[in-house]
C-alpha atoms as a PDB file:
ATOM      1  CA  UNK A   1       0.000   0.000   0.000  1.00  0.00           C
ATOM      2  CA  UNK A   2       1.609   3.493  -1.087  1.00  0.00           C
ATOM      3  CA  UNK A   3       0.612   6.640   0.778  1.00  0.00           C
ATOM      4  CA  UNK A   4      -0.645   9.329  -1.495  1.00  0.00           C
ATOM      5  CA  UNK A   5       1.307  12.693  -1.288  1.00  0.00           C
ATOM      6  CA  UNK A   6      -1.416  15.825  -1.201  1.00  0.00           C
ATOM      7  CA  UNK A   7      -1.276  19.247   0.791  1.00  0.00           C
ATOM      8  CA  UNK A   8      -4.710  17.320   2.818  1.00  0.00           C
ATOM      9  CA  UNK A   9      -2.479  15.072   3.394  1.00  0.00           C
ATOM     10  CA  UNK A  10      -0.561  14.670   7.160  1.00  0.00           C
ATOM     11  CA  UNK A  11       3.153  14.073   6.329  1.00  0.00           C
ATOM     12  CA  UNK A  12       3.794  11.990   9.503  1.00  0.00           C
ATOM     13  CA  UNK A  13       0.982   9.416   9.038  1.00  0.00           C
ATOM     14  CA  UNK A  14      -0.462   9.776   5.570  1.00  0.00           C
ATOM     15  CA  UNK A  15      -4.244  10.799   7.711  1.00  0.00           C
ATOM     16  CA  UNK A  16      -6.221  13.545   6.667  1.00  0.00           C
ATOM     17  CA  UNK A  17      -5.470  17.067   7.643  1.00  0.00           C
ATOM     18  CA  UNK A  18      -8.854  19.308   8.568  1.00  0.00           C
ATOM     19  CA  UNK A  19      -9.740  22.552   9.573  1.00  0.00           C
ATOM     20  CA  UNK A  20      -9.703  22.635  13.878  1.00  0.00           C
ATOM     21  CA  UNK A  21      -7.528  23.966  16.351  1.00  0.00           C
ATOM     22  CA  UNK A  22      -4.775  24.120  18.430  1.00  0.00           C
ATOM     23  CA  UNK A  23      -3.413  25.286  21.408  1.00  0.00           C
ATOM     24  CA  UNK A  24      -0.070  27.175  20.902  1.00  0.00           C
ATOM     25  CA  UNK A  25       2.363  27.742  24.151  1.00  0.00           C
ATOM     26  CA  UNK A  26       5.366  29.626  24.274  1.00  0.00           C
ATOM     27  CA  UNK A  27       7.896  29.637  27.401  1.00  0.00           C
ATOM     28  CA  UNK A  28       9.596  32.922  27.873  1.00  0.00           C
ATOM     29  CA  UNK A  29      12.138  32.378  30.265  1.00  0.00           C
ATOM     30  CA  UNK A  30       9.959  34.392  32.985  1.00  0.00           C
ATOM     31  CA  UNK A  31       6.962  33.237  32.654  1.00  0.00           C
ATOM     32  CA  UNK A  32       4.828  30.999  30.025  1.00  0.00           C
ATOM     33  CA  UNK A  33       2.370  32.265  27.205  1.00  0.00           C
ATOM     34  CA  UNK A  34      -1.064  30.178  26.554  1.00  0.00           C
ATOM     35  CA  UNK A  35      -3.111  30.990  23.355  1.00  0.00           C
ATOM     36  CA  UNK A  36      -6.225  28.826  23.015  1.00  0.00           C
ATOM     37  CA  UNK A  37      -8.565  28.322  19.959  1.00  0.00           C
ATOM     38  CA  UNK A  38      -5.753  28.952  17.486  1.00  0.00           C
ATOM     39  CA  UNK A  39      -7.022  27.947  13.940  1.00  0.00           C
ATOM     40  CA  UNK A  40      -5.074  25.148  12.313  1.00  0.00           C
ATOM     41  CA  UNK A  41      -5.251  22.158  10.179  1.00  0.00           C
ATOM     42  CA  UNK A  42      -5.129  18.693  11.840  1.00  0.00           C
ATOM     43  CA  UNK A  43      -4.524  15.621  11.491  1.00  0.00           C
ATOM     44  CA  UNK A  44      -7.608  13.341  11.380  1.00  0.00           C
ATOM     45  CA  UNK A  45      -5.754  10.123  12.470  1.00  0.00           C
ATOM     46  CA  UNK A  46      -2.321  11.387  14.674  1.00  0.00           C
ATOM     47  CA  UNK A  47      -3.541  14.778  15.805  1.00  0.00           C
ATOM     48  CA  UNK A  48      -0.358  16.584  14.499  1.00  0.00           C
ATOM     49  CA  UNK A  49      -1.411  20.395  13.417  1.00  0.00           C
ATOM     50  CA  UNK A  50      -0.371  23.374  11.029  1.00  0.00           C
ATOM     51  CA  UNK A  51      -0.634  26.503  11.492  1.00  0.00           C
ATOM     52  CA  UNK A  52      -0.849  29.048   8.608  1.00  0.00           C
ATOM     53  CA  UNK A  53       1.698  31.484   8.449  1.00  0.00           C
ATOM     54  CA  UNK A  54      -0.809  34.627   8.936  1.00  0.00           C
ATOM     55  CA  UNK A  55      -1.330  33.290  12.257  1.00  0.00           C
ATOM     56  CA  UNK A  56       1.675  32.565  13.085  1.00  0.00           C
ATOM     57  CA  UNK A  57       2.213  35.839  12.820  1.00  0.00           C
ATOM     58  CA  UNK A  58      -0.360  36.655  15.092  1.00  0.00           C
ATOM     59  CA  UNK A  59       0.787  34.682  17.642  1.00  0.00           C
ATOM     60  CA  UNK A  60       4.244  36.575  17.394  1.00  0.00           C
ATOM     61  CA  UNK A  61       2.651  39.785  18.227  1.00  0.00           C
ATOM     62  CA  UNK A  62       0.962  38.147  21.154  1.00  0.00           C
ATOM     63  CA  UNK A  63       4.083  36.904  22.836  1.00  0.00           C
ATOM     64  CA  UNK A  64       5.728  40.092  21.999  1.00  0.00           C
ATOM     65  CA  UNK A  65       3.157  42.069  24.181  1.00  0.00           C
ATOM     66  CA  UNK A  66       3.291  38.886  26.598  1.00  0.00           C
ATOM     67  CA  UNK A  67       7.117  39.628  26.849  1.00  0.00           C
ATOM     68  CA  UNK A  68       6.514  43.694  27.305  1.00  0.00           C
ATOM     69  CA  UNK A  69       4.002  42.777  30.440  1.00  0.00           C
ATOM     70  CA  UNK A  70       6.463  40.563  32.456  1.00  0.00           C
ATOM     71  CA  UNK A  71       3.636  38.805  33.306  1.00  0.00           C
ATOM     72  CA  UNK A  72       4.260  34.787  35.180  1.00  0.00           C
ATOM     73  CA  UNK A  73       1.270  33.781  32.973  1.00  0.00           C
ATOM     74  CA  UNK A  74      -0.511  35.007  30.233  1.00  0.00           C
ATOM     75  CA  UNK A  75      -3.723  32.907  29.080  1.00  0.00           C
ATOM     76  CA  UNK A  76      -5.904  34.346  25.360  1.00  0.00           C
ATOM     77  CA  UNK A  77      -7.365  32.711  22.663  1.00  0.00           C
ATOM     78  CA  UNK A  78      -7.536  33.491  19.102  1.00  0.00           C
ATOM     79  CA  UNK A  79     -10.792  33.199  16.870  1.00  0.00           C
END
């Protein structure tokens, strides 16, 4: 059995990728970042996810701001 190649396609496990989300954390040393509901494509069969790069950009800003508040925790969602 071959595994077909597509951009759908989950390169780790050949399963389906759909539109869900994630949950994205960043560690900063000081303190920890948490963004919630963070639109991404997953996996259908492993649960590995992609995020686009527009929201990865997104995310940037967010832990930039994160990093500007000192803050031990900060906890948001996206979407």
């Amino acid at each position: 059995m071959t595994k077909k190649k597509g951009k759908d396609l989950c390169p780790f496990c050949g399963g389906l990728k759909k539109p869900g989300t994630t949950t994205f954390t960043a560690e900063l040393g000081f303190g920890v970042v948490v963004v919630r509901h963070v639109p991404a494509s997953v996996c259908s069969q492993c649960g590995a996810d992609w995020i686009s790069d527009k929201t990865a950009a997104k995310l940037e800003t967010l832990v930039k701001e994160a990093k500007t508040k000192k803050l031990e925790v900060e906890v948001t969602a996206l979407g």
